[in-house]
C-alpha atoms as a PDB file:
ATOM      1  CA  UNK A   1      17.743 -54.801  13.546  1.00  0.00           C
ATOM      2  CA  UNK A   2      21.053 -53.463  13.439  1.00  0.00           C
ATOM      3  CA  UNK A   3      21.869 -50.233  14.227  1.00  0.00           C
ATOM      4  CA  UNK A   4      23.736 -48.282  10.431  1.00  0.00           C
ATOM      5  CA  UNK A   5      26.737 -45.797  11.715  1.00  0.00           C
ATOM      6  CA  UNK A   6      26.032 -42.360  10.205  1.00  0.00           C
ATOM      7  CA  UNK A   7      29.903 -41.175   9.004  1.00  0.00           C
ATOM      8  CA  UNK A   8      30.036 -37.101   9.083  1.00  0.00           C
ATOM      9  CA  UNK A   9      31.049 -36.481   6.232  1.00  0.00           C
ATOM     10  CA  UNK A  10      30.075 -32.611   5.477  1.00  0.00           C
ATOM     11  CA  UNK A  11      31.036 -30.452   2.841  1.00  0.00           C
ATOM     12  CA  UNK A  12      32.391 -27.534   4.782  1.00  0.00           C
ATOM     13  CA  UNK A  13      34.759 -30.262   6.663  1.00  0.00           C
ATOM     14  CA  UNK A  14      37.485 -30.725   4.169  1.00  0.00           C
ATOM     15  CA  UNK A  15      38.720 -33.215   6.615  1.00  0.00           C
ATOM     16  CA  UNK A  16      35.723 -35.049   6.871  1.00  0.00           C
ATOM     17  CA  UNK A  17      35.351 -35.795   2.949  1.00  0.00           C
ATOM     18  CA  UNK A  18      34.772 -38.993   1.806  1.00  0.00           C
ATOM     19  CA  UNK A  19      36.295 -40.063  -1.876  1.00  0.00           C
ATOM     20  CA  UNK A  20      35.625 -43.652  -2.651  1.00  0.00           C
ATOM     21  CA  UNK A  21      35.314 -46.832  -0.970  1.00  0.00           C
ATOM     22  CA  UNK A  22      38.572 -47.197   1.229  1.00  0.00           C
ATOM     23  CA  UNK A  23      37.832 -43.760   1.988  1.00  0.00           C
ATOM     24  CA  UNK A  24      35.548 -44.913   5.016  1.00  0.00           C
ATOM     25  CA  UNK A  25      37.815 -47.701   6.408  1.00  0.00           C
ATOM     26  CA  UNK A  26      40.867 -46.659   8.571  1.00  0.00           C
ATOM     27  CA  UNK A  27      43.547 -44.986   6.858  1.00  0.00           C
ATOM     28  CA  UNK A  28      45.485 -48.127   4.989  1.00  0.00           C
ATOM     29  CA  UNK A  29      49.585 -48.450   6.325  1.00  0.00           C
ATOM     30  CA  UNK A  30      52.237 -48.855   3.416  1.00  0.00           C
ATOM     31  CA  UNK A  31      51.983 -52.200   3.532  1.00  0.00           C
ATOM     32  CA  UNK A  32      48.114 -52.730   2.737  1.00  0.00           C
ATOM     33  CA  UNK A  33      48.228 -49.692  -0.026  1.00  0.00           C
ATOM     34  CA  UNK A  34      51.101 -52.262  -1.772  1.00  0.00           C
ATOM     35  CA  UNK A  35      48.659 -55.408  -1.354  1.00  0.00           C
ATOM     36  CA  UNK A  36      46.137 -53.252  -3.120  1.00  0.00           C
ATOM     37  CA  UNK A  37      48.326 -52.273  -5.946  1.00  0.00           C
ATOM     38  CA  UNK A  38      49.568 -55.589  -6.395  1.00  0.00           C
ATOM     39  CA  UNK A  39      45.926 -56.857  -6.787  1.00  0.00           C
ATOM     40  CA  UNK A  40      45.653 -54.290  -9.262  1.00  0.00           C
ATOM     41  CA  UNK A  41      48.698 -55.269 -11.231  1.00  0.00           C
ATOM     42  CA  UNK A  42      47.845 -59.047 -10.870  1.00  0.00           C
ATOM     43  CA  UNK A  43      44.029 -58.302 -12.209  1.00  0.00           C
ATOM     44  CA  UNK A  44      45.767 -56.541 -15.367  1.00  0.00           C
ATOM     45  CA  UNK A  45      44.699 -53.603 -15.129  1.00  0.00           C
ATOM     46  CA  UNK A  46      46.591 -50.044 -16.442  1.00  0.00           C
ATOM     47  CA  UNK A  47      47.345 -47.781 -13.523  1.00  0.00           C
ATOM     48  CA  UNK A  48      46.358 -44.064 -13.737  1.00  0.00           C
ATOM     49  CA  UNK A  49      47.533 -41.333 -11.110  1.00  0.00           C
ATOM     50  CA  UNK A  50      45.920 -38.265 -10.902  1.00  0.00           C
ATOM     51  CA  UNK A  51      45.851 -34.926  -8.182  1.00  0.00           C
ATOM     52  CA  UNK A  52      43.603 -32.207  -7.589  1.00  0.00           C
ATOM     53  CA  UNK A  53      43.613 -28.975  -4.647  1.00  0.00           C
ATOM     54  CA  UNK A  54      41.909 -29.962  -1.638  1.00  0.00           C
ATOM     55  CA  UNK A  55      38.923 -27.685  -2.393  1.00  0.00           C
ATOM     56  CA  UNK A  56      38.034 -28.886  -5.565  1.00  0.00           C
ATOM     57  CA  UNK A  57      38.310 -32.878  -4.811  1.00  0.00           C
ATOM     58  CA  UNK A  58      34.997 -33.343  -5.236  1.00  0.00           C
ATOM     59  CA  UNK A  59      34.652 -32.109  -8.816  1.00  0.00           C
ATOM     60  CA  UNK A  60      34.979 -35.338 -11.544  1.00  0.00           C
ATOM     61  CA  UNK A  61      37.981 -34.079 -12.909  1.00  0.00           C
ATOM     62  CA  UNK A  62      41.131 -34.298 -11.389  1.00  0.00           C
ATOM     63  CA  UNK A  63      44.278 -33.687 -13.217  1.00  0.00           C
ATOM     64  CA  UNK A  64      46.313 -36.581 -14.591  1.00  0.00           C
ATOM     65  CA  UNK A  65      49.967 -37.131 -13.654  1.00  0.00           C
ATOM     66  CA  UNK A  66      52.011 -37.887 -16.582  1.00  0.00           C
ATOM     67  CA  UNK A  67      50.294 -40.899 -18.788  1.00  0.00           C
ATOM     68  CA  UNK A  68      48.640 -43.521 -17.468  1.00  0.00           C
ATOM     69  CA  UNK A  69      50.742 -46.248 -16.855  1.00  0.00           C
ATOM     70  CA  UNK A  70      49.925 -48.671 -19.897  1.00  0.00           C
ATOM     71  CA  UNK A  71      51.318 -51.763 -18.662  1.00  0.00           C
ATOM     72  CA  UNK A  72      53.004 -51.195 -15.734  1.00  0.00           C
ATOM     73  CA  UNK A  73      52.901 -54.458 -13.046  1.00  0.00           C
ATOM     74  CA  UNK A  74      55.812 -53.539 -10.884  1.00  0.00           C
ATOM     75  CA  UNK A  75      54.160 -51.952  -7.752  1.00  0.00           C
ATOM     76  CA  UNK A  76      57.418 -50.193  -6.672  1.00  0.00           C
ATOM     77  CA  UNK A  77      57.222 -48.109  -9.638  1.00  0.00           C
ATOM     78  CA  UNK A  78      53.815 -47.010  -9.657  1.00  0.00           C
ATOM     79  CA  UNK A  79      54.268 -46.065  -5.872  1.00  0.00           C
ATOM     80  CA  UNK A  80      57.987 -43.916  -7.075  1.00  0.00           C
ATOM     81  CA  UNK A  81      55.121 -42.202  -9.331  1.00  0.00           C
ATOM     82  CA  UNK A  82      52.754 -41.365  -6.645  1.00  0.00           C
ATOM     83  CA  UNK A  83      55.828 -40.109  -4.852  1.00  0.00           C
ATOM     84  CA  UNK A  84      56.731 -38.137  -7.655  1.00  0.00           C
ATOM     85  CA  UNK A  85      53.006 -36.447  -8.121  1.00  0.00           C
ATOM     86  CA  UNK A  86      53.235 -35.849  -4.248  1.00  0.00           C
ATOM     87  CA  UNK A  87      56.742 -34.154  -4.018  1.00  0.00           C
ATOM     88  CA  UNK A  88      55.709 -32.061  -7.544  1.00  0.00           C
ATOM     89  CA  UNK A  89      52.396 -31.111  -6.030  1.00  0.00           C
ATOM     90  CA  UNK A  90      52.253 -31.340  -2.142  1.00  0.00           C
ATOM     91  CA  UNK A  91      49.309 -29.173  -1.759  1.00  0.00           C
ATOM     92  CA  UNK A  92      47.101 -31.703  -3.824  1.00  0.00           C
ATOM     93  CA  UNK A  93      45.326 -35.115  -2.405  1.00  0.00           C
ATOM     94  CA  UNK A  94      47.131 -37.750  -4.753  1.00  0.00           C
ATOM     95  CA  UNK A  95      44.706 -40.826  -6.254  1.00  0.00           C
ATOM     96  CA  UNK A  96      45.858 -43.741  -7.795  1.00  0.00           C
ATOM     97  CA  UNK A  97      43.231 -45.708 -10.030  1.00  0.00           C
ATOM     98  CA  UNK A  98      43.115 -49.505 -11.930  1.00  0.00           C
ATOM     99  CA  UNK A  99      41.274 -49.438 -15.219  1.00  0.00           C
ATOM    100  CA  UNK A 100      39.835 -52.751 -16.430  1.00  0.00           C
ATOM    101  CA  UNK A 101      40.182 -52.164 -20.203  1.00  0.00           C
ATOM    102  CA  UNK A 102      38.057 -55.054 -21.062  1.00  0.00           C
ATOM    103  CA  UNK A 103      35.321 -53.527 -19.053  1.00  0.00           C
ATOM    104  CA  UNK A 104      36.134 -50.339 -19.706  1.00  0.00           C
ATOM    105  CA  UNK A 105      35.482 -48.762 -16.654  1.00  0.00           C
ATOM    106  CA  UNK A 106      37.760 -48.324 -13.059  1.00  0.00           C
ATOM    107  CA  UNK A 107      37.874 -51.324 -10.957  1.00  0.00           C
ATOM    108  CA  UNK A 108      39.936 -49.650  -8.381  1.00  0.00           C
ATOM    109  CA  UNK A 109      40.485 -46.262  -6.856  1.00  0.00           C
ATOM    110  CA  UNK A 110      42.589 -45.422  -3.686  1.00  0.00           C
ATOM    111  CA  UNK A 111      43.431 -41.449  -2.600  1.00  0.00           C
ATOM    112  CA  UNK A 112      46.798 -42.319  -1.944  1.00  0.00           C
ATOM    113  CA  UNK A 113      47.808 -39.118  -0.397  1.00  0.00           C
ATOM    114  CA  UNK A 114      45.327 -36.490   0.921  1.00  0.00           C
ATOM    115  CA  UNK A 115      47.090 -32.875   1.331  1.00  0.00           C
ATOM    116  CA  UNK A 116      46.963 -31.367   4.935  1.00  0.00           C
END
């Protein structure tokens, strides 16, 4: 049988926090992030950016940056918008989420920017 990694993820290790998925894979390079958003645009779904402090990421609400972006496809923009909720809040982790409207639920969620 195969031996399952533990990942130590505790509470009191704000470091250590795990958000979603990617969140347990090695941190993504510019590059990859941009493949992902570009999947995201190509599935049709609206993009929604959102921050929250560092000590209250794990609560469900985070706070939304501007409106989501109904319709946006061009990557380069939604990343200039991430940039923008980073620079206007650089104590914050920064997430970036793909809603499937037909679905109605979020397909996709990267933390695009964790603060310190």
């Amino acid at each position: 049988m195969m031996e399952i990694q533990d990942y130590p993820s505790r509470m009191g290790d704000a470091a250590a926090k795990k958000f979603e998925a990617f969140s347990y894979l090695p941190p993504m390079n510019a590059a990859q992030v941009r493949a992902q958003l570009q999947r995201v645009a190509d599935n049709d779904w609206d993009i929604v950016i959102e921050h929250v402090e560092p000590d209250r990421a794990d609560c469900d609400y985070w706070y939304m940056w501007k409106l989501p972006l109904f319709g946006e496809r061009n990557v380069d923009a939604v990343l200039a918008q991430a940039d923008a909720c980073r620079s206007a809040n650089p104590a914050h982790h920064v997430r970036i989420s793909g809603i499937d409207r037909n679905a109605q639920t979020i397909g996709f969620s990267l933390v695009a920017h964790r603060a310190g």
